[in-house]
N, C-alpha and C. Protein backbone atom coordinates (compact mmCIF):
# COMPACT_ATOMS: atom_id res chain seq x y z
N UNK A 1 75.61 99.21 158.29
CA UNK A 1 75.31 99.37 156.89
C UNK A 1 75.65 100.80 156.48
N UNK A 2 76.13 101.08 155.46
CA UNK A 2 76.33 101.83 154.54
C UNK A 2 75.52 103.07 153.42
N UNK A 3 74.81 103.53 153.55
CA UNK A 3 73.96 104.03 152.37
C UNK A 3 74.71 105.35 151.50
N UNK A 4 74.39 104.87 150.20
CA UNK A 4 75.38 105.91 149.37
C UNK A 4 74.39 106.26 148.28
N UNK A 5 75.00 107.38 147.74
CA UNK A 5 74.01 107.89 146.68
C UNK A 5 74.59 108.44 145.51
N UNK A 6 74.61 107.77 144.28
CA UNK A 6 75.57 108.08 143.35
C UNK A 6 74.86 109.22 142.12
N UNK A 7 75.87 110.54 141.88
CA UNK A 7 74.93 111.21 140.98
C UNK A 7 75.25 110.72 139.66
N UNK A 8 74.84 111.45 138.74
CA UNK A 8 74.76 111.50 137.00
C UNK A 8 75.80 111.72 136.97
N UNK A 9 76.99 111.85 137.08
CA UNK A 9 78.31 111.57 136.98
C UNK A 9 79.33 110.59 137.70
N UNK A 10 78.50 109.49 138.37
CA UNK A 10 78.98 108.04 139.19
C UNK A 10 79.88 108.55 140.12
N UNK A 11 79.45 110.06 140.45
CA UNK A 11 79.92 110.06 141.97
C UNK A 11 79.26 109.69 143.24
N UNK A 12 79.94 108.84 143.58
CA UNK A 12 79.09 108.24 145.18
C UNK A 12 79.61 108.97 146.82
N UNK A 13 78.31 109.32 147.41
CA UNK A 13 78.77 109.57 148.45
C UNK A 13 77.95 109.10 149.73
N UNK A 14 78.45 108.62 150.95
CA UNK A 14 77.80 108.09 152.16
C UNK A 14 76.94 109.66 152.10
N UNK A 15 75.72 108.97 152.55
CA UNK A 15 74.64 109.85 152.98
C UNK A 15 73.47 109.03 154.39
N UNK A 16 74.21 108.34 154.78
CA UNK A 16 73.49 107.35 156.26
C UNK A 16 74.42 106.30 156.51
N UNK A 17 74.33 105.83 157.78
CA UNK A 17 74.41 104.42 157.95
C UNK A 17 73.52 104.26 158.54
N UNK A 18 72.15 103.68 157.69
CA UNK A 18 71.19 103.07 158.54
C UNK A 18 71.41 101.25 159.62
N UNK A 19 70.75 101.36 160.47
CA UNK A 19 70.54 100.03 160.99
C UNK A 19 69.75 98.69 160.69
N UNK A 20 68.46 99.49 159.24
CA UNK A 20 67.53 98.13 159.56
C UNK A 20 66.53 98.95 158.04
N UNK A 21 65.91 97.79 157.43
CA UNK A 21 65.07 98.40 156.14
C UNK A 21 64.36 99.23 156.39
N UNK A 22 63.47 99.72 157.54
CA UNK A 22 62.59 100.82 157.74
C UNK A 22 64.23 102.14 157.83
N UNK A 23 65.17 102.06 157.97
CA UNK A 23 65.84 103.14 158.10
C UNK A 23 66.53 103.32 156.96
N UNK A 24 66.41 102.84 156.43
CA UNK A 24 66.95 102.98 154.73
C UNK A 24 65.88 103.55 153.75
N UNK A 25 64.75 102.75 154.24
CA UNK A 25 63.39 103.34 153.44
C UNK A 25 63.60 105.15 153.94
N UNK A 26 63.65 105.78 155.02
CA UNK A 26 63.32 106.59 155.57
C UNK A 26 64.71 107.79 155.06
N UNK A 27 65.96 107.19 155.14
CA UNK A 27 66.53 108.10 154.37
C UNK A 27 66.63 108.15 152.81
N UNK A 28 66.21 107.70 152.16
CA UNK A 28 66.03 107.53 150.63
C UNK A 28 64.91 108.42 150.70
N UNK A 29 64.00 108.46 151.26
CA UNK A 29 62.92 109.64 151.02
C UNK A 29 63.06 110.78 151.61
N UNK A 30 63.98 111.02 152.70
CA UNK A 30 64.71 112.06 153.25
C UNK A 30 65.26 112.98 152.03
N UNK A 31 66.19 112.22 151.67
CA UNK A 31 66.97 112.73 150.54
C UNK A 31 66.03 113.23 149.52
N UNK A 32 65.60 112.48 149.04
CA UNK A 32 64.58 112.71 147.82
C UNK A 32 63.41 113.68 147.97
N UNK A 33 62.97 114.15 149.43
CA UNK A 33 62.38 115.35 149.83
C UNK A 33 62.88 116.72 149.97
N UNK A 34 64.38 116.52 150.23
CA UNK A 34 65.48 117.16 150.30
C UNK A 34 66.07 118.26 149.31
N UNK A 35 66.10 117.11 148.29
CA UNK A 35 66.11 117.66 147.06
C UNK A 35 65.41 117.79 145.87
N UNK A 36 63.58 117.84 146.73
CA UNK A 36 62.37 118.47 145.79
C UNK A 36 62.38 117.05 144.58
N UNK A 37 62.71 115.66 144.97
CA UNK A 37 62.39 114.87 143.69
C UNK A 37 61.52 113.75 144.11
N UNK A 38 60.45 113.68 143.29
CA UNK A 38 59.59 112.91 143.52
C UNK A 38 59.27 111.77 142.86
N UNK A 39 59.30 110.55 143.41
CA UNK A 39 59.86 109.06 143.01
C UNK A 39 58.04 108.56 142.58
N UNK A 40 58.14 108.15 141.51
CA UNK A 40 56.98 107.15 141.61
C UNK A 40 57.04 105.45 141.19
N UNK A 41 58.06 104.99 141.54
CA UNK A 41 58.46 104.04 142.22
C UNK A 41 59.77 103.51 142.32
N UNK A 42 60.38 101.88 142.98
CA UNK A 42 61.05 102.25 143.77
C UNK A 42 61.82 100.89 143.38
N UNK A 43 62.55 100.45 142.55
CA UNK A 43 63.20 99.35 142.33
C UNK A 43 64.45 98.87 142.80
N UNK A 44 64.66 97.35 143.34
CA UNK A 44 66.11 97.52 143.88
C UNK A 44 66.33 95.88 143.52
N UNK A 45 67.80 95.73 143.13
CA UNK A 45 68.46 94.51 143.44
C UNK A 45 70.03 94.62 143.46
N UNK A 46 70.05 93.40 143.76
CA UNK A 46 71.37 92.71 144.11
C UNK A 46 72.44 93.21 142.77
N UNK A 47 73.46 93.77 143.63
CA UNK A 47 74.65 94.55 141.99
C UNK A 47 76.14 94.53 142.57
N UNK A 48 76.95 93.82 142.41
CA UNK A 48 78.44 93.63 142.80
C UNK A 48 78.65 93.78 144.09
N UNK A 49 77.57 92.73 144.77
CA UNK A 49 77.78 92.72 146.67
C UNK A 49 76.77 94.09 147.20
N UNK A 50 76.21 94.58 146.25
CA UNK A 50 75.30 95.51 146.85
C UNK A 50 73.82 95.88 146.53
N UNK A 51 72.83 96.24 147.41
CA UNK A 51 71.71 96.64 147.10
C UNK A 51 71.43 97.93 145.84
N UNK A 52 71.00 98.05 145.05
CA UNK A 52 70.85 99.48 144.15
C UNK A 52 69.24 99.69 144.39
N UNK A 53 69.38 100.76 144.46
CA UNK A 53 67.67 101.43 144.20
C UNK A 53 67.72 102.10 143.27
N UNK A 54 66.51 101.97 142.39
CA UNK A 54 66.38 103.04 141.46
C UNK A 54 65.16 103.69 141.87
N UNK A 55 64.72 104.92 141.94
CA UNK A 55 63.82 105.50 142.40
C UNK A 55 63.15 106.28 141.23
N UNK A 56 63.50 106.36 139.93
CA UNK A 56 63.11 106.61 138.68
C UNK A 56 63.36 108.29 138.05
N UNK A 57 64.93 108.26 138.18
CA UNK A 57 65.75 108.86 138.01
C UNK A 57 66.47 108.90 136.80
N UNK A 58 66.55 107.40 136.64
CA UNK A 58 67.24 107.41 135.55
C UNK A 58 69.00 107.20 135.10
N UNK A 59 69.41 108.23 135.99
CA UNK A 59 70.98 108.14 136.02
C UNK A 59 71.78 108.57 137.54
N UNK A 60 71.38 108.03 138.44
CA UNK A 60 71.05 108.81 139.66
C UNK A 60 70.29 107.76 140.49
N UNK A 61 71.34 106.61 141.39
CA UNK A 61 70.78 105.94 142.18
C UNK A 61 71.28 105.81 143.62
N UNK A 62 70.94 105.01 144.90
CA UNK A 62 71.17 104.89 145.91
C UNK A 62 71.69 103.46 145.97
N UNK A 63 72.68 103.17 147.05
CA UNK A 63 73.65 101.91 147.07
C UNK A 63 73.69 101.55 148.44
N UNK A 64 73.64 100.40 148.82
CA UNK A 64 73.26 99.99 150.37
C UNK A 64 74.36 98.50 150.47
N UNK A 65 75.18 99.25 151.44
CA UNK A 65 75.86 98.01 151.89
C UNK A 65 75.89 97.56 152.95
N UNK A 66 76.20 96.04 153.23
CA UNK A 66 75.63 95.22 154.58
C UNK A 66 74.40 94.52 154.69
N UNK A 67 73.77 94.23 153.45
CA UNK A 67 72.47 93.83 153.23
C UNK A 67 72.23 93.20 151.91
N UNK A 68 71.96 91.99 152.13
CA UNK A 68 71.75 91.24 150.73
C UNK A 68 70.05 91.27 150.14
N UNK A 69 69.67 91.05 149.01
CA UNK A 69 68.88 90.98 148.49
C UNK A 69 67.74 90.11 149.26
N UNK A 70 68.37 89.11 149.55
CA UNK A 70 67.61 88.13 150.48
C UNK A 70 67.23 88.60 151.30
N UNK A 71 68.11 89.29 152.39
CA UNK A 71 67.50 90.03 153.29
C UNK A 71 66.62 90.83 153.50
N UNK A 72 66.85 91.69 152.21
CA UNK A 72 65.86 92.55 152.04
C UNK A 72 64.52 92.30 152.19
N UNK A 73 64.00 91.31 151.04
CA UNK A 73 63.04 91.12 150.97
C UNK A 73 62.21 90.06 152.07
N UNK A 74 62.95 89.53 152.78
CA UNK A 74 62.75 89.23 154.13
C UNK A 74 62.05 89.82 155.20
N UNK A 75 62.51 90.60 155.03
CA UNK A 75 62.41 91.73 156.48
C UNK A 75 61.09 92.88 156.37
């Protein structure tokens, strides 16, 4: 899997390849500790073959590929 993080100007860049939802959870808050921003909550679905999170940002999300929605919420 894939994890990307797109800024306020829809630039995306790999920032992990996690293995499994606890490692995706774990770099999304990595990042977001990283760079002093603090999420109070944490939305995600299914968007052109990929996971999106919004973490309440606004313009400024995270993108996860290799993992369907289904899965997600599975696991």
């Amino acid at each position: 899997m894939k994890l990307y993080f797109q800024n306020n100007k829809g630039e995306e860049r790999v920032i992990a390849e996690p293995t499994n939802k606890e490692e995706v959870t774990k770099e999304i808050n990595k990042f977001l500790d990283d760079h002093n921003f603090k999420s109070y909550y944490n939305r995600v679905w299914e968007e052109n073959g990929r996971l999106k999170f919004d973490v309440g940002s606004h313009t400024e999300f995270f993108f996860l590929e290799g993992m369907t929605y289904k899965e997600w919420i599975s696991k």
